[in-house]
PDB file of N, CA and C in Angstrom:
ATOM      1  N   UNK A   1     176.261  98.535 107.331  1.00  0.00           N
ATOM      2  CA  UNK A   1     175.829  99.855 107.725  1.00  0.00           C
ATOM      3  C   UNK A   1     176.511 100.206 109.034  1.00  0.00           C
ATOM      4  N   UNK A   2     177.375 101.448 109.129  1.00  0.00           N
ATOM      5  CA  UNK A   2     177.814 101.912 109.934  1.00  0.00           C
ATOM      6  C   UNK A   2     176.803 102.377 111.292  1.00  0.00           C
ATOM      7  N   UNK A   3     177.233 102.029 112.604  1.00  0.00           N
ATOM      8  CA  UNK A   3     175.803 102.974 113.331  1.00  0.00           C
ATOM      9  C   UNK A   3     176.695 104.010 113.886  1.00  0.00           C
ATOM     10  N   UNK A   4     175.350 104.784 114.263  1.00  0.00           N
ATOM     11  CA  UNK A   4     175.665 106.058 114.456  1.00  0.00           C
ATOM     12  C   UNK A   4     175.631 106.130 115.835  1.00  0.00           C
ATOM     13  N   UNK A   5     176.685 106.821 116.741  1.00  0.00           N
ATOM     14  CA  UNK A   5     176.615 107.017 118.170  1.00  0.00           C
ATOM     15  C   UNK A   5     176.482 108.688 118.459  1.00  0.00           C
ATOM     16  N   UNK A   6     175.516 108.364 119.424  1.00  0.00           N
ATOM     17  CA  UNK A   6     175.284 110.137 119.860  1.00  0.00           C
ATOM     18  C   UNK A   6     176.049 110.016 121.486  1.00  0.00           C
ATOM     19  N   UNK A   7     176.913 110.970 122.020  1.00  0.00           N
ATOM     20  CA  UNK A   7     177.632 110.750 123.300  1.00  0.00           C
ATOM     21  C   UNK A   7     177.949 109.226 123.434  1.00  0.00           C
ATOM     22  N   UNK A   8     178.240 108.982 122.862  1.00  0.00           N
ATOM     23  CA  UNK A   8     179.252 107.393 122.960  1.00  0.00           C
ATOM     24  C   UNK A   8     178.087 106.114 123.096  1.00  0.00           C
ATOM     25  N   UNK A   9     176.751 106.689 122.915  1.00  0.00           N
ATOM     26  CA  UNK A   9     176.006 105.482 122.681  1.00  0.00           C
ATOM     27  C   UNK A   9     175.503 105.079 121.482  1.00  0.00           C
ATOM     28  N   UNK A  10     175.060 103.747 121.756  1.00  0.00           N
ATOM     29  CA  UNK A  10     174.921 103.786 119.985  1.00  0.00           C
ATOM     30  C   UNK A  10     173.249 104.302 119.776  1.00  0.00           C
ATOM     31  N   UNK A  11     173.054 104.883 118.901  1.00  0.00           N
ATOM     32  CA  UNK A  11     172.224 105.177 118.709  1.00  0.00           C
ATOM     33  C   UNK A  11     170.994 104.772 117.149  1.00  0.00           C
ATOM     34  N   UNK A  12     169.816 104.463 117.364  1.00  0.00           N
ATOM     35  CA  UNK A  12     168.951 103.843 116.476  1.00  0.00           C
ATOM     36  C   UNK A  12     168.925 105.241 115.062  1.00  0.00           C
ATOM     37  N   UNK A  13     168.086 105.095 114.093  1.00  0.00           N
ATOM     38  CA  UNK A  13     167.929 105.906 113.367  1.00  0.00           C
ATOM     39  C   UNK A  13     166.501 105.719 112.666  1.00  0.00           C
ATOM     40  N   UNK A  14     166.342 106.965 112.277  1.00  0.00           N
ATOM     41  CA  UNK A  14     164.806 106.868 111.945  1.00  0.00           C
ATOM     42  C   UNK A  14     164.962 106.935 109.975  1.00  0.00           C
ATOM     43  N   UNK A  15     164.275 106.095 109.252  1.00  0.00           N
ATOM     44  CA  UNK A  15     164.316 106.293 107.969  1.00  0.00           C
ATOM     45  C   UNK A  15     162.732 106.463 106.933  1.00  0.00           C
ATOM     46  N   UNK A  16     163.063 107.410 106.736  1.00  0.00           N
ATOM     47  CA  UNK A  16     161.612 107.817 105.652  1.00  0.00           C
ATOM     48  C   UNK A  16     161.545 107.086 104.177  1.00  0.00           C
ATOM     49  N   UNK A  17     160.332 106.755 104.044  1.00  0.00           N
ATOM     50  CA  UNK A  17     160.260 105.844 102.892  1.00  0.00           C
ATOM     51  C   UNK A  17     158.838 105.897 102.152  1.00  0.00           C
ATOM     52  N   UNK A  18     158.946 105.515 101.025  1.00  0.00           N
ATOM     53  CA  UNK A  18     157.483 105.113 100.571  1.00  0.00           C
ATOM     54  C   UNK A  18     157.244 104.305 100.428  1.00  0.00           C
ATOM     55  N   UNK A  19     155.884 103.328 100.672  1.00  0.00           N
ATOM     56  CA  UNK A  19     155.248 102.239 100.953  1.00  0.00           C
ATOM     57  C   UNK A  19     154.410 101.927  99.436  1.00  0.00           C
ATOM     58  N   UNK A  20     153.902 100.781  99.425  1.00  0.00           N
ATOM     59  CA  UNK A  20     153.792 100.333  97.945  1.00  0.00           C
ATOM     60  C   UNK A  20     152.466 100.794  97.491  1.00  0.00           C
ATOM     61  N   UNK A  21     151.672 102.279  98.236  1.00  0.00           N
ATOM     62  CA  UNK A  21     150.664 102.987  98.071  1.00  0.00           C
ATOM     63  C   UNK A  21     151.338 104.361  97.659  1.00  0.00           C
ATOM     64  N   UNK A  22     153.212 104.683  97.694  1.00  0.00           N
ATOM     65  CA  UNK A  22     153.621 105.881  97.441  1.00  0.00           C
ATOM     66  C   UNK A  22     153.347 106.665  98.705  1.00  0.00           C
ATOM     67  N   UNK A  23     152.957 106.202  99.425  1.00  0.00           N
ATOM     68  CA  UNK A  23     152.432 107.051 100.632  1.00  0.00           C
ATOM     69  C   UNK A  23     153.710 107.603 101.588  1.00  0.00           C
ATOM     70  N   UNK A  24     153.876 108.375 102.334  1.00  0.00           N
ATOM     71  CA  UNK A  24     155.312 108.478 103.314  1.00  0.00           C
ATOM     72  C   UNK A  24     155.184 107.734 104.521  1.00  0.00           C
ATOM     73  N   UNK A  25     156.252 106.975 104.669  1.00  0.00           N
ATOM     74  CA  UNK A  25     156.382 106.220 105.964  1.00  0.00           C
ATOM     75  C   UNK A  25     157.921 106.805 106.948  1.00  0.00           C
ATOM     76  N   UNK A  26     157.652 106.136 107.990  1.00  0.00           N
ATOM     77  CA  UNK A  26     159.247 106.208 108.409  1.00  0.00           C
ATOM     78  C   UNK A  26     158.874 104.690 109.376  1.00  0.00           C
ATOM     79  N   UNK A  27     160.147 104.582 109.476  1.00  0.00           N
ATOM     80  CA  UNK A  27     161.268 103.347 110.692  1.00  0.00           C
ATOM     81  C   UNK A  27     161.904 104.049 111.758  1.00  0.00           C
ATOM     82  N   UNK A  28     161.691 103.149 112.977  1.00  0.00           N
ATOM     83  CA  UNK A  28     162.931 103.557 113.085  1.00  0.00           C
ATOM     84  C   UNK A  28     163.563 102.236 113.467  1.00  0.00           C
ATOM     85  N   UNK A  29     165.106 102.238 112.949  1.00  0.00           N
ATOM     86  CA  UNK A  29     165.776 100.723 113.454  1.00  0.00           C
ATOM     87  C   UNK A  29     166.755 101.260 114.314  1.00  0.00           C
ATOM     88  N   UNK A  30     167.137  99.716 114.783  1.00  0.00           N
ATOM     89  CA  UNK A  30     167.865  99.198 116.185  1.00  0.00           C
ATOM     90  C   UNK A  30     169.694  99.699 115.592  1.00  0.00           C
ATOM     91  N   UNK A  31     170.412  99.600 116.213  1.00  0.00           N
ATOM     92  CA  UNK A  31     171.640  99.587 115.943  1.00  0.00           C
ATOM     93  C   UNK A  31     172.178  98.318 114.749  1.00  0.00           C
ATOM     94  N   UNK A  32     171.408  97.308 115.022  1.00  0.00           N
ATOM     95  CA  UNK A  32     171.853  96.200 114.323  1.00  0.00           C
ATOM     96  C   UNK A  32     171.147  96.445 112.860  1.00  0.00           C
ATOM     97  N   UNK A  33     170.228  97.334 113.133  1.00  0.00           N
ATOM     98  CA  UNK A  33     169.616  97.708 111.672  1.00  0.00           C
ATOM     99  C   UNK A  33     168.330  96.907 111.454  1.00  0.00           C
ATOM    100  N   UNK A  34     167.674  96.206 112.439  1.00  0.00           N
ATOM    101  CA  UNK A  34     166.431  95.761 112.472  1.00  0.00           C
ATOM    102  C   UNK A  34     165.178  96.542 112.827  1.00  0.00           C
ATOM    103  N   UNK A  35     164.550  96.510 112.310  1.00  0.00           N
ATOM    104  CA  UNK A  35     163.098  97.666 112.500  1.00  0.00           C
ATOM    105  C   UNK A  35     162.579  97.478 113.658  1.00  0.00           C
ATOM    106  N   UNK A  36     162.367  98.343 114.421  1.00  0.00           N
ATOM    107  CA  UNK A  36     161.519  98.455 115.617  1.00  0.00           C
ATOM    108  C   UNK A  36     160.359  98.744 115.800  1.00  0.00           C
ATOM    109  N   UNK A  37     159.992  99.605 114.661  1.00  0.00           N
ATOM    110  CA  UNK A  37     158.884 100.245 115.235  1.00  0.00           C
ATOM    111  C   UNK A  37     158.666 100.551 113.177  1.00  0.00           C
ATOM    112  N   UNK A  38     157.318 100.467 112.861  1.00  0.00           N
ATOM    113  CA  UNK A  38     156.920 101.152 111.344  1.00  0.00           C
ATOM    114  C   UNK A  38     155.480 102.212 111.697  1.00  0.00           C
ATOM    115  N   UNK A  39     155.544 103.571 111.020  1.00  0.00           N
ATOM    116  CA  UNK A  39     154.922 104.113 110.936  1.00  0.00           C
ATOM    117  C   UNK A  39     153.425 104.343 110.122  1.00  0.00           C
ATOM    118  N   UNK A  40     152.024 104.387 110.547  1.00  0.00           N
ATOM    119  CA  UNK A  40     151.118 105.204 110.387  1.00  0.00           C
ATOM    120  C   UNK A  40     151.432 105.798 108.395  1.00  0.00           C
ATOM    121  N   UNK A  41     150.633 105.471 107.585  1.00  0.00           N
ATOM    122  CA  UNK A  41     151.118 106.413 106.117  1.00  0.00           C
ATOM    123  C   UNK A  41     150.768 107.905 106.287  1.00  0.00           C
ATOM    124  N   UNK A  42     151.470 108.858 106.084  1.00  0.00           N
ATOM    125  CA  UNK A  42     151.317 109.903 105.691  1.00  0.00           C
ATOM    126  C   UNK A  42     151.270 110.643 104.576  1.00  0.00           C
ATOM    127  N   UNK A  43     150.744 111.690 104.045  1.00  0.00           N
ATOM    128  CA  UNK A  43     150.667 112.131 102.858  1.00  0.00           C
ATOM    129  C   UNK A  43     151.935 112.397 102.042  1.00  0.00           C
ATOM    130  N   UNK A  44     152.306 113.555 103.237  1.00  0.00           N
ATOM    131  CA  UNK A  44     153.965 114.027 102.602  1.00  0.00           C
ATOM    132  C   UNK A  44     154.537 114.060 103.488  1.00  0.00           C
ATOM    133  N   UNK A  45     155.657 114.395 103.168  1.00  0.00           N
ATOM    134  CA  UNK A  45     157.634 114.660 103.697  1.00  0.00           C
ATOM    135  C   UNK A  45     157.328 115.169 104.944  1.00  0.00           C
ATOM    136  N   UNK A  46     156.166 116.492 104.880  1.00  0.00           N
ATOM    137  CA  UNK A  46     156.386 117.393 106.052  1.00  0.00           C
ATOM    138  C   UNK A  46     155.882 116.345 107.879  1.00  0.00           C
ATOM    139  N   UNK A  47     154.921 116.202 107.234  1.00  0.00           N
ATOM    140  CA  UNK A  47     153.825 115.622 108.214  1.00  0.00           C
ATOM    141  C   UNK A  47     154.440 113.904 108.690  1.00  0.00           C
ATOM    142  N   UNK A  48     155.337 113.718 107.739  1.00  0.00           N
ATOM    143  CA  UNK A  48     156.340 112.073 108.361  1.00  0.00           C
ATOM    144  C   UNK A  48     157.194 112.918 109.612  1.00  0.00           C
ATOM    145  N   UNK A  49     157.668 113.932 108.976  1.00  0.00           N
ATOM    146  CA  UNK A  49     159.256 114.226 109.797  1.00  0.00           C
ATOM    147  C   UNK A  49     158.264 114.940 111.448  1.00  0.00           C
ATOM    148  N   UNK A  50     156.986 115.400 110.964  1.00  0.00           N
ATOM    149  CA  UNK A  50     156.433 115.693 112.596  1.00  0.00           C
ATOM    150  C   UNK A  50     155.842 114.360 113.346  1.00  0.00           C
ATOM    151  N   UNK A  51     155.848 113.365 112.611  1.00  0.00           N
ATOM    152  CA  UNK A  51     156.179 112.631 112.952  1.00  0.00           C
ATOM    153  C   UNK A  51     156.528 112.136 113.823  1.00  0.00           C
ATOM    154  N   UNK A  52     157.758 112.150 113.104  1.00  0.00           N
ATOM    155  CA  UNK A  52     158.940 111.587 113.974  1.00  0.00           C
ATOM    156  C   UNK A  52     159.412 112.354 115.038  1.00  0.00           C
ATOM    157  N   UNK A  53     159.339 113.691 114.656  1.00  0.00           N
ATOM    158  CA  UNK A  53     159.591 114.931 115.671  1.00  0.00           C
ATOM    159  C   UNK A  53     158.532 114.311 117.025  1.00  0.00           C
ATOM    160  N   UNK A  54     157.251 113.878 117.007  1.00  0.00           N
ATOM    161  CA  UNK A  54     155.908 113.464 118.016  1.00  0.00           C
ATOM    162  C   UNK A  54     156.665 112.817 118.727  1.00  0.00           C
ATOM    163  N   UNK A  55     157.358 111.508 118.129  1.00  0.00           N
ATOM    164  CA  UNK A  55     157.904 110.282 118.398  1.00  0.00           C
ATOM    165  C   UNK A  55     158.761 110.505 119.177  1.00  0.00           C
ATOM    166  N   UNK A  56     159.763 111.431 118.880  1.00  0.00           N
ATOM    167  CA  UNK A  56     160.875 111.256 120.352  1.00  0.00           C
ATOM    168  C   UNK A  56     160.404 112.486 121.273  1.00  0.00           C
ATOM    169  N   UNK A  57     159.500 113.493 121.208  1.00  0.00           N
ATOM    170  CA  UNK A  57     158.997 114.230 122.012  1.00  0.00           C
ATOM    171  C   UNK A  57     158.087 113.224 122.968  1.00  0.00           C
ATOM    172  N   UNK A  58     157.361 112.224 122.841  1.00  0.00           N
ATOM    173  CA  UNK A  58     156.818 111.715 123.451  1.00  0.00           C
ATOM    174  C   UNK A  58     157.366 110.546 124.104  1.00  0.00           C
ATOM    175  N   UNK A  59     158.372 109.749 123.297  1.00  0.00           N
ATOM    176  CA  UNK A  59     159.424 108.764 124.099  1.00  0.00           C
ATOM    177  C   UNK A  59     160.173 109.421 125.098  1.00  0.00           C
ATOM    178  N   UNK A  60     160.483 110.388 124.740  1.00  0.00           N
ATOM    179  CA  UNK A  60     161.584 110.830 125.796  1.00  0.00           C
ATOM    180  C   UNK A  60     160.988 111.173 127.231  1.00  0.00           C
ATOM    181  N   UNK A  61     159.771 111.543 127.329  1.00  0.00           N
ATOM    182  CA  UNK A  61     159.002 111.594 128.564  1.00  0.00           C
ATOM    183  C   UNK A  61     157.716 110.257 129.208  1.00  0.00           C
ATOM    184  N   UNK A  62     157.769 109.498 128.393  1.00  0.00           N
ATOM    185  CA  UNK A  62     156.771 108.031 128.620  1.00  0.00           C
ATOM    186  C   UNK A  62     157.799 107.345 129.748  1.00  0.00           C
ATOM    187  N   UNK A  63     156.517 106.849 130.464  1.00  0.00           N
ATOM    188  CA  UNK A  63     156.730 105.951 131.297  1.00  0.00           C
ATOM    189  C   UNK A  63     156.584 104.959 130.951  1.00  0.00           C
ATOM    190  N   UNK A  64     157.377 103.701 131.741  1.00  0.00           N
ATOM    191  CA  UNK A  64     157.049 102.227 131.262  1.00  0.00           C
ATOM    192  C   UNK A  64     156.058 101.616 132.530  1.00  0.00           C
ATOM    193  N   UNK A  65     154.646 101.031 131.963  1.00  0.00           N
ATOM    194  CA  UNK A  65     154.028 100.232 132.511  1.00  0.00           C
ATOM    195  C   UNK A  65     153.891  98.692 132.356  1.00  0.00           C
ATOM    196  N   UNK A  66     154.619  98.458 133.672  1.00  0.00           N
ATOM    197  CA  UNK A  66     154.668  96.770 133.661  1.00  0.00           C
ATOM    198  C   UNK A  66     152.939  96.266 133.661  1.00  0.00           C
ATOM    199  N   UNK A  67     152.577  95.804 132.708  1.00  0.00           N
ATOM    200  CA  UNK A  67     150.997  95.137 132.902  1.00  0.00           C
ATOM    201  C   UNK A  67     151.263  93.880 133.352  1.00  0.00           C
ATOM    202  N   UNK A  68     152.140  93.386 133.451  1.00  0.00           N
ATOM    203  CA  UNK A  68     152.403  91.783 133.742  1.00  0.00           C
ATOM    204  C   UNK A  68     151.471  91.660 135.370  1.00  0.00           C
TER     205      UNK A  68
END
């Protein structure tokens, strides 16, 4: 699997799927193509992709808390 770079980085990708309930899921994987993160089931198509839309609206502004 080819990865995909956005401005010269590499960049992860998110993939929608159905789970062995038919239900909608998404991923998203690493460059190397390993899963990072699995999604919550959703009903349909629409409500995965807001989703995912939540997902980088909310990554992109989270802070990281060291609990250590």
């Amino acid at each position: 699997m080819a990865a995909a770079t956005q401005g010269g980085v590499m960049a992860g990708r998110f993939e929608i799927f159905r789970d062995d309930q038919e239900r909608f899921r998404f991923r998203l994987t690493g460059e190397d193509g390993s899963t990072l993160i699995t999604s919550e089931p959703y009903e349909d198509k629409e409500t995965t992709v807001d989703g995912i839309n939540g997902l980088r609206d909310c990554a992109s502004m989270a802070l990281v808390a060291d609990l250590t």
